[in-house]
N, C-alpha and C. Protein backbone atom coordinates (compact mmCIF):
# COMPACT_ATOMS: atom_id res chain seq x y z
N UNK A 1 11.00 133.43 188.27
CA UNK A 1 9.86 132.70 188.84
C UNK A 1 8.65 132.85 187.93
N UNK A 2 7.23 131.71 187.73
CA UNK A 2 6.49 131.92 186.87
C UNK A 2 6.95 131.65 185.42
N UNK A 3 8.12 131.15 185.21
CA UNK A 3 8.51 130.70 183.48
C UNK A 3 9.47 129.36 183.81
N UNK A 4 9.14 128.70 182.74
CA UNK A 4 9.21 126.91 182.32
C UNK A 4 9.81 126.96 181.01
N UNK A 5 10.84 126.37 181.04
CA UNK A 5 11.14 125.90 179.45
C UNK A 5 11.00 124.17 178.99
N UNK A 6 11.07 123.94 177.76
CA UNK A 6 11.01 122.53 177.32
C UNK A 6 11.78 122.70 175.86
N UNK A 7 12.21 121.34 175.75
CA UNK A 7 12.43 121.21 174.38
C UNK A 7 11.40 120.79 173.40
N UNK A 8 12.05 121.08 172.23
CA UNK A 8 10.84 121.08 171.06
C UNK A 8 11.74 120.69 169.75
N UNK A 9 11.16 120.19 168.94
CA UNK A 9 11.75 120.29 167.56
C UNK A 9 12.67 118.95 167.29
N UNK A 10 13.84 118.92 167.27
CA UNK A 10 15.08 118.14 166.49
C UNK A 10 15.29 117.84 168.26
N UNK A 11 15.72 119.19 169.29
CA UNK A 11 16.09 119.00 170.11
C UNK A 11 15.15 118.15 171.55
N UNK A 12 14.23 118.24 171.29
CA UNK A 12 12.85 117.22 171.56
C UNK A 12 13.34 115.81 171.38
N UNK A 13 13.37 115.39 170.09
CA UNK A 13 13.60 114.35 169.53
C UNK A 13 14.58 113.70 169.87
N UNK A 14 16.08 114.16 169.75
CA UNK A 14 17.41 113.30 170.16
C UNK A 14 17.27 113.57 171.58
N UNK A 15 16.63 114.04 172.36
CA UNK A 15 16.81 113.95 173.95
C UNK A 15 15.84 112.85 173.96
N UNK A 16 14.44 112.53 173.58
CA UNK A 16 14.09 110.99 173.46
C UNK A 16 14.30 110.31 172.92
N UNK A 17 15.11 110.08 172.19
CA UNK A 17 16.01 108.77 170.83
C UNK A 17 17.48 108.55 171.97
N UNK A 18 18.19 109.61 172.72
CA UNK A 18 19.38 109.42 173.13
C UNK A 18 19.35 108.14 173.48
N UNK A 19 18.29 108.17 175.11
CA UNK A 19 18.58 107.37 176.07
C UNK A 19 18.26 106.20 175.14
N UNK A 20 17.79 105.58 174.50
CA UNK A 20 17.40 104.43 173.59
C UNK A 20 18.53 103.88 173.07
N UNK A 21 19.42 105.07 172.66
CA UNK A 21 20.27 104.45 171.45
C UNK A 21 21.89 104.57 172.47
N UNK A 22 21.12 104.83 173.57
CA UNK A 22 22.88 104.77 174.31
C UNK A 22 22.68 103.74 175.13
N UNK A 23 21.11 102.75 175.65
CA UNK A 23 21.51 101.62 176.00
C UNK A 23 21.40 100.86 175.00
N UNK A 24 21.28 100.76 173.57
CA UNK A 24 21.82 100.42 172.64
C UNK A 24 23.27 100.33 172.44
N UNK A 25 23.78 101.28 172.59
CA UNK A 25 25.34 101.58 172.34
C UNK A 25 25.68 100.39 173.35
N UNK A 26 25.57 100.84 174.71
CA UNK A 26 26.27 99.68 175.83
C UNK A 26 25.83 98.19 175.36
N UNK A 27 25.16 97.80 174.87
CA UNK A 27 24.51 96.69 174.57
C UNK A 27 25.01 96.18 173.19
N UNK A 28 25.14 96.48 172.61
CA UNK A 28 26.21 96.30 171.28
C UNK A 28 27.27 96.00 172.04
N UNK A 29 28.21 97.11 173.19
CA UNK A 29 29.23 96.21 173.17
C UNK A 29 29.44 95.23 174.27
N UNK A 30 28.43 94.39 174.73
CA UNK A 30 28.55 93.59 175.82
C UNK A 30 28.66 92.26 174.75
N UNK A 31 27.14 92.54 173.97
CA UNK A 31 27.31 91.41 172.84
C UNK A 31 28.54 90.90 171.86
N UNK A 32 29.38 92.73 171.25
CA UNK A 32 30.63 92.03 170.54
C UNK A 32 31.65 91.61 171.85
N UNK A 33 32.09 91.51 173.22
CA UNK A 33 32.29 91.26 173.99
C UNK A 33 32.32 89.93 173.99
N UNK A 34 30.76 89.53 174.49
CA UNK A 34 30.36 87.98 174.35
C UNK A 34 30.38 87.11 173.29
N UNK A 35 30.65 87.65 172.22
CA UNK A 35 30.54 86.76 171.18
C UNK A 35 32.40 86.53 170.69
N UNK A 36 33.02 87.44 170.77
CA UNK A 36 34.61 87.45 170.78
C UNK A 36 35.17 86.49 171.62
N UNK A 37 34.62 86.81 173.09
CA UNK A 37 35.11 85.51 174.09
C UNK A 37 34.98 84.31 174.02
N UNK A 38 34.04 84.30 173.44
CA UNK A 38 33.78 82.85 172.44
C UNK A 38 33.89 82.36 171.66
N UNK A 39 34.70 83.08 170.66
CA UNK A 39 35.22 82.98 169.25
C UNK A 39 36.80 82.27 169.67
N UNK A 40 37.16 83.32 171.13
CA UNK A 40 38.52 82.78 171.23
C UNK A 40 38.71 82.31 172.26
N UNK A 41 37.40 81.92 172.97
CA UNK A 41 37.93 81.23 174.17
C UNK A 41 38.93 81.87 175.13
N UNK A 42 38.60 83.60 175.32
CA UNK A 42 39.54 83.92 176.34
C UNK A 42 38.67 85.26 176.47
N UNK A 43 38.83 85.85 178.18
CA UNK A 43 38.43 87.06 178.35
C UNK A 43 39.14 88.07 178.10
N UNK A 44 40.57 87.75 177.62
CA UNK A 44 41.48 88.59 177.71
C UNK A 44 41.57 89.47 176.44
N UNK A 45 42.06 88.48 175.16
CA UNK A 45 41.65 88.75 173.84
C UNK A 45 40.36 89.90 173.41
N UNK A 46 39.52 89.47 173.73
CA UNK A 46 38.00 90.28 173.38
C UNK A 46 38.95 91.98 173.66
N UNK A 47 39.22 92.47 174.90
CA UNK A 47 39.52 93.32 175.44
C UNK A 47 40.71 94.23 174.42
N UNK A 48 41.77 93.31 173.52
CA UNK A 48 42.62 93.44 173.08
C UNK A 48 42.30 94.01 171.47
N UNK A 49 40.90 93.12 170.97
CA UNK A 49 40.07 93.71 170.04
C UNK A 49 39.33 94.94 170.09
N UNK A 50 38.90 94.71 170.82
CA UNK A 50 37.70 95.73 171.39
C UNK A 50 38.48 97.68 171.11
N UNK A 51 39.58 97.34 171.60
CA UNK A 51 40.75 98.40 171.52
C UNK A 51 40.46 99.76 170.45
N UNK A 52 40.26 98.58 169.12
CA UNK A 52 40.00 99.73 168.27
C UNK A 52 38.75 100.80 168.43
N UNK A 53 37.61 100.18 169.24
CA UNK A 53 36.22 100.76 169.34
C UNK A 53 36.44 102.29 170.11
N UNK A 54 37.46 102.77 171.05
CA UNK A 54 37.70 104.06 171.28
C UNK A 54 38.17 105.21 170.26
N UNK A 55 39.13 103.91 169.69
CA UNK A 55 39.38 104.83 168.18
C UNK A 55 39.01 105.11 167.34
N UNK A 56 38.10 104.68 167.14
CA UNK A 56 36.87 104.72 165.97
C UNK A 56 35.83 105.90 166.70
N UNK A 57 35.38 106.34 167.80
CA UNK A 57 34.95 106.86 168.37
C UNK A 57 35.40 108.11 168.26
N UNK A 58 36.71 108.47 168.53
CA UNK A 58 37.51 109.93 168.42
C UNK A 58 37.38 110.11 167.05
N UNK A 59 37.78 109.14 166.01
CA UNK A 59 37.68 109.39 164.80
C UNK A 59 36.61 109.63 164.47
N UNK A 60 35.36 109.17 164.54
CA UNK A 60 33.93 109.48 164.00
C UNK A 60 33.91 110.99 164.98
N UNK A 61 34.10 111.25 166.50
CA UNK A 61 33.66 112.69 166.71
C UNK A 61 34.64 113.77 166.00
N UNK A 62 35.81 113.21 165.79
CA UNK A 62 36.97 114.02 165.03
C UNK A 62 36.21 114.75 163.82
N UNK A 63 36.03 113.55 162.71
CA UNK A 63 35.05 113.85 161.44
C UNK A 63 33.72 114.73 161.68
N UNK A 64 33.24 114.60 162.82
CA UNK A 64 31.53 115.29 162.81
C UNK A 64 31.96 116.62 163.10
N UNK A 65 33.02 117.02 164.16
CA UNK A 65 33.22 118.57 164.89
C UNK A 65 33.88 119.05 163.62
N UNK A 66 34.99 118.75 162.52
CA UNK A 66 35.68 119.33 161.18
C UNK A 66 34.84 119.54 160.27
N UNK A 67 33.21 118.99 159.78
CA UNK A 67 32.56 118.90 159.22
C UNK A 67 31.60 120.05 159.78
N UNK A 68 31.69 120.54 160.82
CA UNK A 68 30.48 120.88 161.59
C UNK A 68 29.09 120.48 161.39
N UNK A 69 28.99 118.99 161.88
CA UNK A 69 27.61 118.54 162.21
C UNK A 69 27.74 118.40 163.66
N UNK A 70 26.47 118.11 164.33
CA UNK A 70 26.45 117.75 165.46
C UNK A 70 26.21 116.12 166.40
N UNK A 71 26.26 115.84 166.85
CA UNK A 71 26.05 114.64 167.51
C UNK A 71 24.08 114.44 167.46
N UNK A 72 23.84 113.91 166.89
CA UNK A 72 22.36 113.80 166.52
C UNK A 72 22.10 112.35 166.46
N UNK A 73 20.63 112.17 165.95
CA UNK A 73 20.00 110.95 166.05
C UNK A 73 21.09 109.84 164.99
N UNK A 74 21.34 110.12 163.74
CA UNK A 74 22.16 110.25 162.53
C UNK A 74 23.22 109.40 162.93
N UNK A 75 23.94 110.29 163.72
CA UNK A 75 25.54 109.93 164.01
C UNK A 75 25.68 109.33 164.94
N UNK A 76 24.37 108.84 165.77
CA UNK A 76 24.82 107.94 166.96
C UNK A 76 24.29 106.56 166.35
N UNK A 77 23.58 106.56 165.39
CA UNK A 77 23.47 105.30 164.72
C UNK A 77 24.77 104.83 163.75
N UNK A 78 25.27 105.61 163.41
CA UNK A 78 26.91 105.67 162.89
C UNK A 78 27.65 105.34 163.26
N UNK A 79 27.78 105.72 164.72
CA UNK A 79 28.66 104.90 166.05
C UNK A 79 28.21 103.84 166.32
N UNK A 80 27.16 103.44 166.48
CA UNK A 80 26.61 102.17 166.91
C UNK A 80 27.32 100.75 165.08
N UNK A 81 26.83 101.70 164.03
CA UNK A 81 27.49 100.92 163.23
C UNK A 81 29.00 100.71 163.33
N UNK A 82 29.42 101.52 163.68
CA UNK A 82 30.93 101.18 163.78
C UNK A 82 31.47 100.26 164.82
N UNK A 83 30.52 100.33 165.57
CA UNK A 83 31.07 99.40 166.38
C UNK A 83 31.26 97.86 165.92
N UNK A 84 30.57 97.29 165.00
CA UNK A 84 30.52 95.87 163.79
C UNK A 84 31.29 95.80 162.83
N UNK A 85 32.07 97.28 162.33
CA UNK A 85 32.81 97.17 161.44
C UNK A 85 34.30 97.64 161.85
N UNK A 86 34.65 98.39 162.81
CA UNK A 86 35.88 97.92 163.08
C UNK A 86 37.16 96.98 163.90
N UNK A 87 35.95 96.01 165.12
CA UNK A 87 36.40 95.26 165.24
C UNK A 87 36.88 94.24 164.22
N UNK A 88 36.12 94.18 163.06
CA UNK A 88 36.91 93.13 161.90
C UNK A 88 38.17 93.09 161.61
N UNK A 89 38.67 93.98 161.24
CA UNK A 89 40.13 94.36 161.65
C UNK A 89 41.19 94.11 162.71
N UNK A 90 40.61 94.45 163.95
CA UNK A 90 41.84 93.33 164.97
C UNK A 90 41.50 91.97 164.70
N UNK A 91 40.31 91.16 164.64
CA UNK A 91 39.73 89.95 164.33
C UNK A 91 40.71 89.01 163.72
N UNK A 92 40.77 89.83 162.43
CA UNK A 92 42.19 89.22 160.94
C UNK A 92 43.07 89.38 161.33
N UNK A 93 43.84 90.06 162.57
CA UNK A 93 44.91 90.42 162.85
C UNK A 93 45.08 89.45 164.04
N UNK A 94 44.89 89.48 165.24
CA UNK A 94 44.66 88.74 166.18
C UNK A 94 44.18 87.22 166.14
N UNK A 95 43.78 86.91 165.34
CA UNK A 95 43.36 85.89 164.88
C UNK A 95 44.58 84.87 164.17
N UNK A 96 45.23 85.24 162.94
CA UNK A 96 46.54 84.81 162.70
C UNK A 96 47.55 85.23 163.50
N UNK A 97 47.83 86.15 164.66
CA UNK A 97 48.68 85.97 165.80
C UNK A 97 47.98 84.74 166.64
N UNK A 98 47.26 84.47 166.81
CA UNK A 98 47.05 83.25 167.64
C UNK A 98 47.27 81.94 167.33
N UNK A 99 46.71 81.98 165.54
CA UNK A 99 47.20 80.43 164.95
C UNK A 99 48.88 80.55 164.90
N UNK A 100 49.42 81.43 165.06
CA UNK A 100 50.92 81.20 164.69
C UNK A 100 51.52 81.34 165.88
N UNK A 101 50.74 81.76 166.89
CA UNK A 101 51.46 81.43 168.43
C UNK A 101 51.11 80.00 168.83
N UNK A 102 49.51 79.02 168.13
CA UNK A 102 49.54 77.48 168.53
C UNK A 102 51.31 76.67 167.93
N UNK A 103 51.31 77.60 166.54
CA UNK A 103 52.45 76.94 165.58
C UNK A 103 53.84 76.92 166.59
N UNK A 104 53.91 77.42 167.65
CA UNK A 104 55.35 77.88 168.09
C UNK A 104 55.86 78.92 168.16
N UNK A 105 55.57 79.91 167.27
CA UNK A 105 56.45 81.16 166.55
C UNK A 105 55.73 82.32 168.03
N UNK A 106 57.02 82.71 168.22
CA UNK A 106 57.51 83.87 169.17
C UNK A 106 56.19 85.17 168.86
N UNK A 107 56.17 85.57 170.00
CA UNK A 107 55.21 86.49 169.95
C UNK A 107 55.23 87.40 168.69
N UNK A 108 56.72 88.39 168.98
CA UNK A 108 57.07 89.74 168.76
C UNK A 108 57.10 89.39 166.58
N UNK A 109 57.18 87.93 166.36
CA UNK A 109 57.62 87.30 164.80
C UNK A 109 56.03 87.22 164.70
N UNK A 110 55.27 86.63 165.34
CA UNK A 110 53.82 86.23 165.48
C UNK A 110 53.28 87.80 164.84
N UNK A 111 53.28 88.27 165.41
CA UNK A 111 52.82 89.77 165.44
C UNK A 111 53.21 90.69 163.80
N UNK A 112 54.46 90.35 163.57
CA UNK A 112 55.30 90.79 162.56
C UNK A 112 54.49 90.13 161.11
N UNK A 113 54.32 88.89 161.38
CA UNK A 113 53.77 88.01 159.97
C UNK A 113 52.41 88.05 159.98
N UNK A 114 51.40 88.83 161.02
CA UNK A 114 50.40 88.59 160.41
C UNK A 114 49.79 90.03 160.15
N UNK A 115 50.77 91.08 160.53
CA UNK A 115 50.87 92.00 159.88
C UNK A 115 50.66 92.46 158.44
N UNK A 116 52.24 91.77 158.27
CA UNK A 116 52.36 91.58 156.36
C UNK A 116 51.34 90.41 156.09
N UNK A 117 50.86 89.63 156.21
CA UNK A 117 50.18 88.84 155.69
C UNK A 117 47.96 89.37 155.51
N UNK A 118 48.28 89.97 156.85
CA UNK A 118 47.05 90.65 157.07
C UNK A 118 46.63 91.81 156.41
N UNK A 119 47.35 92.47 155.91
CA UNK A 119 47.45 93.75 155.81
C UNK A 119 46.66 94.13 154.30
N UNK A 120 46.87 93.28 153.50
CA UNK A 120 45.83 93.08 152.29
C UNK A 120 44.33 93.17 152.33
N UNK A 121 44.06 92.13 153.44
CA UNK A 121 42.76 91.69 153.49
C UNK A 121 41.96 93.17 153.88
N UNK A 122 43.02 93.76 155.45
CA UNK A 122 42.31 94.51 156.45
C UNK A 122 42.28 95.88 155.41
N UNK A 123 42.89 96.38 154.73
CA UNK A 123 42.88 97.43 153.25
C UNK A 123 41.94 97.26 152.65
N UNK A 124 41.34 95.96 151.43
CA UNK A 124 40.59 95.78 150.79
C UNK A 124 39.17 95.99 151.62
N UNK A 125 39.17 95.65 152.62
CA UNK A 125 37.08 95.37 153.48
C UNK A 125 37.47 96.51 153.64
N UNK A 126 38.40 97.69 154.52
CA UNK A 126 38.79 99.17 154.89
C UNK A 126 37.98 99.94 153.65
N UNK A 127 38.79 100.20 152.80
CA UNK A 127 38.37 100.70 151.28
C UNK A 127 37.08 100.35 150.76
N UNK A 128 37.20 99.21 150.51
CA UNK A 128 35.46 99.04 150.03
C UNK A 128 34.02 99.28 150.55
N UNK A 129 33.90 99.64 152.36
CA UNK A 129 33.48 100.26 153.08
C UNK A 129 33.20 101.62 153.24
N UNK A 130 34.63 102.17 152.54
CA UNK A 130 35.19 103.47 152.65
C UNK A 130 34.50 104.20 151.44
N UNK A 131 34.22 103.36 150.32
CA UNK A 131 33.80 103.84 148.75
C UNK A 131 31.78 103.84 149.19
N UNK A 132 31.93 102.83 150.09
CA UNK A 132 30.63 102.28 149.83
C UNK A 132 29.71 103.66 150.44
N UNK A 133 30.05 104.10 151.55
CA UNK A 133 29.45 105.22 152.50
C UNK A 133 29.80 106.24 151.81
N UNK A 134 31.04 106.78 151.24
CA UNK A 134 30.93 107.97 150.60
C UNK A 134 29.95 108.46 149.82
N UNK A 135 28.62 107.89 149.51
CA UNK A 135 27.76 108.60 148.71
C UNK A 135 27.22 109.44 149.62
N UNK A 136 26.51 108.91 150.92
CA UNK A 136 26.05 109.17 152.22
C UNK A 136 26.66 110.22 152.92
N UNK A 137 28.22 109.65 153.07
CA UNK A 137 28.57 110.89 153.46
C UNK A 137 28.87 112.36 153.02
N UNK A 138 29.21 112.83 151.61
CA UNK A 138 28.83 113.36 150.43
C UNK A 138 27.80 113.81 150.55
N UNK A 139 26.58 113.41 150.43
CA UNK A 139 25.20 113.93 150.87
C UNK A 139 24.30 113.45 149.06
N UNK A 140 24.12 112.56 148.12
CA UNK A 140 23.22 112.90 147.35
C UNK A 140 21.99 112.18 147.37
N UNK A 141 20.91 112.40 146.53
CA UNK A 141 19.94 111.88 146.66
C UNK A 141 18.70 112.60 147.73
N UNK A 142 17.90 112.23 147.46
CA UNK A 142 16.82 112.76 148.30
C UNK A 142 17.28 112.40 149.99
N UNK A 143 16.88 113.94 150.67
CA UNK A 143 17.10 113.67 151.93
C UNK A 143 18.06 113.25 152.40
N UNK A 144 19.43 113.15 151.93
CA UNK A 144 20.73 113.13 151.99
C UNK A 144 21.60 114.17 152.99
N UNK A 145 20.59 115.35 153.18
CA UNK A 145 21.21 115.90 154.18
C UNK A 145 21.10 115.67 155.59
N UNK A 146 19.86 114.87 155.98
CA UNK A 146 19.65 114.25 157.32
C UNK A 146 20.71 113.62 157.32
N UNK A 147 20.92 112.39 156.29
CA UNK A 147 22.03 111.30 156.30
C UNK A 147 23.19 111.26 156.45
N UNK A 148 23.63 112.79 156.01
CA UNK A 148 25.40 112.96 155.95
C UNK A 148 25.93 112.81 157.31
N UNK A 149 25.49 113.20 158.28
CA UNK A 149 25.98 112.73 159.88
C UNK A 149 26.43 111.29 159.78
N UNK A 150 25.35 110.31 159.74
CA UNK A 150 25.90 109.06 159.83
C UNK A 150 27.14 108.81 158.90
N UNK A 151 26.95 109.16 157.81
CA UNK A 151 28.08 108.98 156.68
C UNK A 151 29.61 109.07 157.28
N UNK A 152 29.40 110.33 157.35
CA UNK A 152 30.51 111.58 157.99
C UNK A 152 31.12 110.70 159.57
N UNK A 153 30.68 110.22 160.64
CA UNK A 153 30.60 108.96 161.62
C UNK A 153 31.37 108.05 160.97
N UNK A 154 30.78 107.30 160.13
CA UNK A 154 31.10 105.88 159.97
C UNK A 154 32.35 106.15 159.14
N UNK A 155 32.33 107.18 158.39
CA UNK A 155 33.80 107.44 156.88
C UNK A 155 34.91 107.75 157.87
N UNK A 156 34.85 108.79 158.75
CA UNK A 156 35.74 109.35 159.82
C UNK A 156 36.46 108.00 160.39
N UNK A 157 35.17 107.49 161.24
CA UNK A 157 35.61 107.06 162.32
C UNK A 157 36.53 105.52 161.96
N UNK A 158 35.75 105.13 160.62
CA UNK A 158 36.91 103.77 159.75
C UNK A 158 38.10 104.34 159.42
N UNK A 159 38.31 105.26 158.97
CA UNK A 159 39.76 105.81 158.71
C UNK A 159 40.57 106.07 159.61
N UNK A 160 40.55 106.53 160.57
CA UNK A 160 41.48 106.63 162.03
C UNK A 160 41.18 105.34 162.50
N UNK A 161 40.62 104.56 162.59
CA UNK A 161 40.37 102.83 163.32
C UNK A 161 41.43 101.60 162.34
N UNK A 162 41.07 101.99 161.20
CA UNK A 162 41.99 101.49 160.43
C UNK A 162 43.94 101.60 160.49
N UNK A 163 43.62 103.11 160.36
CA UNK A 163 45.22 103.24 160.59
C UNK A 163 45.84 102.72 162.01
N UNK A 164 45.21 103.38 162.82
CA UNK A 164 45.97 102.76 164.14
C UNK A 164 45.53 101.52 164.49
N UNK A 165 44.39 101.23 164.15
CA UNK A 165 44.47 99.47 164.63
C UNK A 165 45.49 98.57 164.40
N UNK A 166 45.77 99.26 162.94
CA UNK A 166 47.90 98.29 162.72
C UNK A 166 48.62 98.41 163.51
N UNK A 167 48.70 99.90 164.33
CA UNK A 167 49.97 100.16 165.13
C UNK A 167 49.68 99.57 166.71
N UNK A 168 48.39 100.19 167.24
CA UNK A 168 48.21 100.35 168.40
C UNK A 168 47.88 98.69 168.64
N UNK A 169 46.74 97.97 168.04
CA UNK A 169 46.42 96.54 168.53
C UNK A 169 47.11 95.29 168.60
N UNK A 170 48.67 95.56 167.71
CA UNK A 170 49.55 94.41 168.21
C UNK A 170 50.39 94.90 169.00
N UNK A 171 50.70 96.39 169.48
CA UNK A 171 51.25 96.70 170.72
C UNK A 171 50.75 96.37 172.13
N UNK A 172 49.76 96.63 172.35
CA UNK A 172 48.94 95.94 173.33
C UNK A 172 48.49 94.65 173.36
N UNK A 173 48.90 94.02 172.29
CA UNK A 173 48.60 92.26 172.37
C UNK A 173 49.91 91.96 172.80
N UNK A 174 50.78 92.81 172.41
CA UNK A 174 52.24 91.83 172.90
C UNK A 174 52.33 92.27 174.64
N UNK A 175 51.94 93.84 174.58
CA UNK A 175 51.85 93.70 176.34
C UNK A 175 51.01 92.96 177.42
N UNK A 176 50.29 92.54 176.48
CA UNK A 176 49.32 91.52 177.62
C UNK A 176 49.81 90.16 177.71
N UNK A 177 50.73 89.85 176.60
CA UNK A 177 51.12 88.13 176.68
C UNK A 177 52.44 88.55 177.34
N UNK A 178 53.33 89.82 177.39
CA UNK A 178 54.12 89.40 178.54
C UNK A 178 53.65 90.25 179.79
N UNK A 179 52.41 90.42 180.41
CA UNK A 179 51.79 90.52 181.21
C UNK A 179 51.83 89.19 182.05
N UNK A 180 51.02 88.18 180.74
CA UNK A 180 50.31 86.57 181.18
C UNK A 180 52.07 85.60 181.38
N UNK A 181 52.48 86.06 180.55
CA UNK A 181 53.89 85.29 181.08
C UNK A 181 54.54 85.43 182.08
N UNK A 182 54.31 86.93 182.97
CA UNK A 182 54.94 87.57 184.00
C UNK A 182 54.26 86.90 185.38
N UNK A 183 52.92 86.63 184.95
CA UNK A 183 51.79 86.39 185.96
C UNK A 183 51.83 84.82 186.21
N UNK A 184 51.92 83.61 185.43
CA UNK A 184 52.19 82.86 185.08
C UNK A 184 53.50 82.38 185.91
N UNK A 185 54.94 82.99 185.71
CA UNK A 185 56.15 83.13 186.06
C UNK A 185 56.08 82.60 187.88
N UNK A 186 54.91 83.83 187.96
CA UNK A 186 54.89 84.40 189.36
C UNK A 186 53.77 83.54 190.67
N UNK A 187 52.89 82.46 189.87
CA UNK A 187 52.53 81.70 190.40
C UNK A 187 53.27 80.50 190.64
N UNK A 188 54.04 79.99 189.88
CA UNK A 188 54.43 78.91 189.77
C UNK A 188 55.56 78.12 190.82
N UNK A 189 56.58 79.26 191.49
CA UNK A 189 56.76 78.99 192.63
C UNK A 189 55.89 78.78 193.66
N UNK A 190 54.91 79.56 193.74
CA UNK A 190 53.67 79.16 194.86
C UNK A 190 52.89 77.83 194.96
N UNK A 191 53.04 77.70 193.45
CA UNK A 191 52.18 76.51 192.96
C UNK A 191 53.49 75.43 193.65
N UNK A 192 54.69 75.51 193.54
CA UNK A 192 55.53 74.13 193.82
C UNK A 192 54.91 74.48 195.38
N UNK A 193 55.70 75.22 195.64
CA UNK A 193 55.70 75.54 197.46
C UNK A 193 54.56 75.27 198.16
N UNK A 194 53.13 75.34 197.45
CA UNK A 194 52.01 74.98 198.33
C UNK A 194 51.95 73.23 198.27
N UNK A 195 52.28 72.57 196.76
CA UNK A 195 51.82 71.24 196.71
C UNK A 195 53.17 70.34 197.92
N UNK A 196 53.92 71.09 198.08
CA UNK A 196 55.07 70.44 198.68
C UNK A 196 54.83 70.45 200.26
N UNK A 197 54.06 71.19 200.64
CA UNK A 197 53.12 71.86 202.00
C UNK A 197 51.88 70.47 202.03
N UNK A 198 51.47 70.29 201.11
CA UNK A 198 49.99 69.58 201.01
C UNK A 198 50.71 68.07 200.85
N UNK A 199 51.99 67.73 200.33
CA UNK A 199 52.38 66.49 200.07
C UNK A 199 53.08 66.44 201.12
């Protein structure tokens, strides 16, 4: 009784930057959200992209706790960047599964060819990203040690987003189209049976 504490210092600071940059965070992803659904004309898709953004997340906190930095002003702007750069990746991927599902071609083949076909592109922007932040994350230059958090974020969290976005985001695209085929399936008797009621 008679004693008060407060924060001060660094820890002052990211307790008033948090709340800013975490309805930032939510707000980034309503927008890549809204702007995906509209790219493809479906609510479903966005969701199927979006996929990688948890993984990129474990991966960027993966990288900060092995590094021992902490979750700071730094690295939540790191996350917030990542959130723009690894959706690109299901984008190229999901994107030629869709033109080759207008073409006809079977999901599970759909999935298979734009794999190998994709797989160049989604490497080259991966890597060149990957070269580009390593100075940052590295630490040189003046004041480079504030910076290495974000670095360390964004280098982490592209490298685990990358790898599994190959594996994990056409697994879950193929479970949602035989989700929509199952669902689909399952109206369509209803659909005869009600118009036959109404006719």
């Amino acid at each position: 009784a008679g004693f008060s504490t407060a924060l001060s210092g660094e820890s002052r600071e990211f307790a008033r930057g948090s709340t800013g940059l975490s309805f930032t965070f939510v707000l980034a992803l309503i927008a890549i959200y809204l702007v995906l659904a509209a790219q493809f004309e479906s609510f479903v898709h966005p969701f199927t992209i979006m996929l990688a953004l948890p993984m990129a997340v474990v991966g960027a906190l993966g990288g900060l706790y092995i590094a021992g930095m902490t979750l700071n002003v730094y690295s939540f702007i790191g996350l917030i960047m990542l959130m723009g750069l690894v959706t690109k990746n299901s984008i190229l991927l999901i994107d030629y599964v869709n033109i080759l599902r207008s073409q006809g071609v079977e999901t599970v083949e759909a999935i298979l060819r734009s794999g190998k076909t994709r797989l160049r592109p989604i490497l080259m922007t991966a890597i060149s990203t990957i070269f580009g932040i390593l100075p940052i994350a590295v630490g040189f230059g003046a004041g480079a040690q504030s910076r290495r958090p974000l670095g360390v974020a964004v280098l982490s969290g592209l490298l685990v987003s990358t790898l599994l976005t190959l594996m994990v985001v056409p697994v879950f695209y193929s479970l949602l189209e035989d989700l929509s085929v199952k669902v689909k399936e399952g109206r369509r008797p209803w659909t005869r049976k009600h118009r036959g009621r109404t006719t």
